[in-house]
Protein backbone atom coordinates (compact mmCIF):
# COMPACT_ATOMS: atom_id res chain seq x y z
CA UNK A 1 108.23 169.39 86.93
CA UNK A 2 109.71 166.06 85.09
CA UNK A 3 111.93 165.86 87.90
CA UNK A 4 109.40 165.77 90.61
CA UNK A 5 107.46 163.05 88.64
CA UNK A 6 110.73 160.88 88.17
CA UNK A 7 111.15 161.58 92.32
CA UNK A 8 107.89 160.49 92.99
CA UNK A 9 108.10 157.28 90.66
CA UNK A 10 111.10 156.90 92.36
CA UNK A 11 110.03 156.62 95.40
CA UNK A 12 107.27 154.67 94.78
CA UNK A 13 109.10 152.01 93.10
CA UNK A 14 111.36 152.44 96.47
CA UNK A 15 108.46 151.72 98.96
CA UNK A 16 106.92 149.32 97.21
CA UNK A 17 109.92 146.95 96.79
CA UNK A 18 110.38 147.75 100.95
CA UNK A 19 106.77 146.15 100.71
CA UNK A 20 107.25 143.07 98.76
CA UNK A 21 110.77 142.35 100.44
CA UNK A 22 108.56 142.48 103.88
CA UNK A 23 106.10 139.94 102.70
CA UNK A 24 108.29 137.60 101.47
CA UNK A 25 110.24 137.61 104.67
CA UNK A 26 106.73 137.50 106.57
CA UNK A 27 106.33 134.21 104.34
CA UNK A 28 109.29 132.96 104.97
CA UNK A 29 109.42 133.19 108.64
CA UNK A 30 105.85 131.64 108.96
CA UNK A 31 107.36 128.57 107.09
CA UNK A 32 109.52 127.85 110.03
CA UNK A 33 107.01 127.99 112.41
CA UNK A 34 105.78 124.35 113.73
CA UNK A 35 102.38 123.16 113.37
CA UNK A 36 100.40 119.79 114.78
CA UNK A 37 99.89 116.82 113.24
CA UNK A 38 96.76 117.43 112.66
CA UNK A 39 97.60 121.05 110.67
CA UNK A 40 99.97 118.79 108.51
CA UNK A 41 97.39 116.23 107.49
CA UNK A 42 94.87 118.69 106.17
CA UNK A 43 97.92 119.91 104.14
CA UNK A 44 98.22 116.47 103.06
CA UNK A 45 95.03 115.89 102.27
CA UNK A 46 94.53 118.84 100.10
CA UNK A 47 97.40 118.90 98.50
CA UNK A 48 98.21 117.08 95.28
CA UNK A 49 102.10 117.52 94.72
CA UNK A 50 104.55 115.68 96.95
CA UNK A 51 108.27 115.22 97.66
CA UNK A 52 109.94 112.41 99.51
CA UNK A 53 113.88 112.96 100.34
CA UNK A 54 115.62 110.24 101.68
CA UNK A 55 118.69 112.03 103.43
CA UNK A 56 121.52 109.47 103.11
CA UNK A 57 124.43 111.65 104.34
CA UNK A 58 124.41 111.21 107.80
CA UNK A 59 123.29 107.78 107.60
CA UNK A 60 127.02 106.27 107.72
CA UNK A 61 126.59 102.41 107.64
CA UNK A 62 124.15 99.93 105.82
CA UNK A 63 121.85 99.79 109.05
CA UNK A 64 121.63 103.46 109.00
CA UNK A 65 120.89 103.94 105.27
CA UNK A 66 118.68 101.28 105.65
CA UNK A 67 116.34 102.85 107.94
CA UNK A 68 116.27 106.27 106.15
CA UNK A 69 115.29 104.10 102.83
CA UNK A 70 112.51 102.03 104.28
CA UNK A 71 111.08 105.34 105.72
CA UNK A 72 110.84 106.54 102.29
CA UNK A 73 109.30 103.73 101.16
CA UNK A 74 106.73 103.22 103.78
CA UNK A 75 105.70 107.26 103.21
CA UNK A 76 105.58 106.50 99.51
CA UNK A 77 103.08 103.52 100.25
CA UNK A 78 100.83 105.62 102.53
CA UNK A 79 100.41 108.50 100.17
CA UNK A 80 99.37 105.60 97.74
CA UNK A 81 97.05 104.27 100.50
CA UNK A 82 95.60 107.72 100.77
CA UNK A 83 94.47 108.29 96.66
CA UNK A 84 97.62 110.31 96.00
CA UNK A 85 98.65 109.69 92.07
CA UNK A 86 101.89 107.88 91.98
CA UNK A 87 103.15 110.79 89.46
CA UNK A 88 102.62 113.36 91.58
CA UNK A 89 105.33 111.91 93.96
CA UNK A 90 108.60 112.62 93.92
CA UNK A 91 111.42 110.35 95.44
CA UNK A 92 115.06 111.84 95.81
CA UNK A 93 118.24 110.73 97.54
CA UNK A 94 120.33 113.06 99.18
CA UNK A 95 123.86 111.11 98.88
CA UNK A 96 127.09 113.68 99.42
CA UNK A 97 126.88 116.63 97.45
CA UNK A 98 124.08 114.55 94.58
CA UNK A 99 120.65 114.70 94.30
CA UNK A 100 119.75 110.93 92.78
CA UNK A 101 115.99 111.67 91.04
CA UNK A 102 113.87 109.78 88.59
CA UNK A 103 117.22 107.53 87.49
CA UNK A 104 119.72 110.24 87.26
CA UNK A 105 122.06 112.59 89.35
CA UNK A 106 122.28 116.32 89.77
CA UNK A 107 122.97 118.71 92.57
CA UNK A 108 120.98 118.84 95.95
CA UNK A 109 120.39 122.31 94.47
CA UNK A 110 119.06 121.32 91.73
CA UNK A 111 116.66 119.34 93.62
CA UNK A 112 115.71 122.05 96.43
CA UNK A 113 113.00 123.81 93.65
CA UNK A 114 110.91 120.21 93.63
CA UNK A 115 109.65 121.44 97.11
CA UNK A 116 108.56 124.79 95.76
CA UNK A 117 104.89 123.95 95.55
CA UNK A 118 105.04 120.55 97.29
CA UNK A 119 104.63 118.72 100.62
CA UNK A 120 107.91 117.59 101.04
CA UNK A 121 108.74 115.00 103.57
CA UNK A 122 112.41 115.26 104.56
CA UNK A 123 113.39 111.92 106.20
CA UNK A 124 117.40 111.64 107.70
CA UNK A 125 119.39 109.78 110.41
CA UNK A 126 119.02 110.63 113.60
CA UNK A 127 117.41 110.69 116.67
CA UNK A 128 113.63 109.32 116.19
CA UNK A 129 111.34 111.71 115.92
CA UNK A 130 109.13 114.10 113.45
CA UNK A 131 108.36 117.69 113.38
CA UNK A 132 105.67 119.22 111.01
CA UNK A 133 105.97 122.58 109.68
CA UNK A 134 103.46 124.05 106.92
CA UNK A 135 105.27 122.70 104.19
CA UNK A 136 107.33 119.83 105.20
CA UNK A 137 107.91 117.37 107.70
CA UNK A 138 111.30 116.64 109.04
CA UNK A 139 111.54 112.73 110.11
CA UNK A 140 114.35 111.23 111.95
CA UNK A 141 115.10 107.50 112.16
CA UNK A 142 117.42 105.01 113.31
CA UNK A 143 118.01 101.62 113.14
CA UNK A 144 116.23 101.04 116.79
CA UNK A 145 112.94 102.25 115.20
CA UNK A 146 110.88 99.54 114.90
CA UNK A 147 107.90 100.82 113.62
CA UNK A 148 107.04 102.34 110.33
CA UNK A 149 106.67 105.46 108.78
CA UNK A 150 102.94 105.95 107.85
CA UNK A 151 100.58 108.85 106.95
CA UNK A 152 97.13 108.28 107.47
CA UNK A 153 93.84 110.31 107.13
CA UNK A 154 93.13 109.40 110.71
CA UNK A 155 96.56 109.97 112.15
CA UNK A 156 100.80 110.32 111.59
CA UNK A 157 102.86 107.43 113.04
């Protein structure tokens, strides 16, 4: 009879890690899908906790850099602009294989868990562009962009 009991426990321990394993990759999925603009900004605006990653590693001259920096910056202003407490945002540097945060360096591993919880907006080099996702936004720049980098409660530019 003990053995039955230790076979059902078994089991049950069995199916319900096959559950939890399932709705974690159900959750993980759904963070990959895109959203609109407008889904992102009620994120933003309920949120409290944000993240601001200036990508420098495939930014490879001054101009470059430059671009993915002053995107950060104009982001960081907006949150401002929107009530958001300066301490409950988060500026990092992506630069090779370092994570530069809050004046000193770690891993970009290190630096992944600041999202956990967050809004994170992920701004590199590239083509121009941004693409929301439930979490995160993934922004683009280049030194042809003339405009800024702006969250609004009206609208993203």
């Amino acid at each position: 009879m003990a053995l039955e009991k230790r076979t059902q426990n078994a089991i049950l321990i069995f199916l319900l890690a096959v559950v939890l394993l399932l709705a974690a990759l159900f959750f993980l999925k759904n963070q990959d899908n895109e959203i609109t603009t407008e889904e992102f900004l009620k994120s933003v605006e309920s949120s409290e906790k944000f993240v601001l990653v200036q990508d420098l590693r495939g930014a490879e001259n001054t101009e470059q850099r430059r671009a993915v920096i002053n995107c950060g910056i104009d982001l960081a202003g907006s949150l401002g602009l929107l009530g958001k407490e300066p301490e409950n945002i988060k500026i990092a540097a992506y630069e090779g294989e370092n994570c530069i945060i809050e004046n000193r360096t770690t891993s970009i591993a290190e630096c992944e868990p600041l999202k956990w919880g967050a809004i994170a907006f992920n701004v590199k080099y590239g083509q121009e562009g941004t693409k929301f996702y439930p979490n995160r936004a993934e922004i683009e720049v280049s030194p042809i962009y003339g405009g800024r980098c702006l969250i609004s409660a009206g609208q993203a530019e």
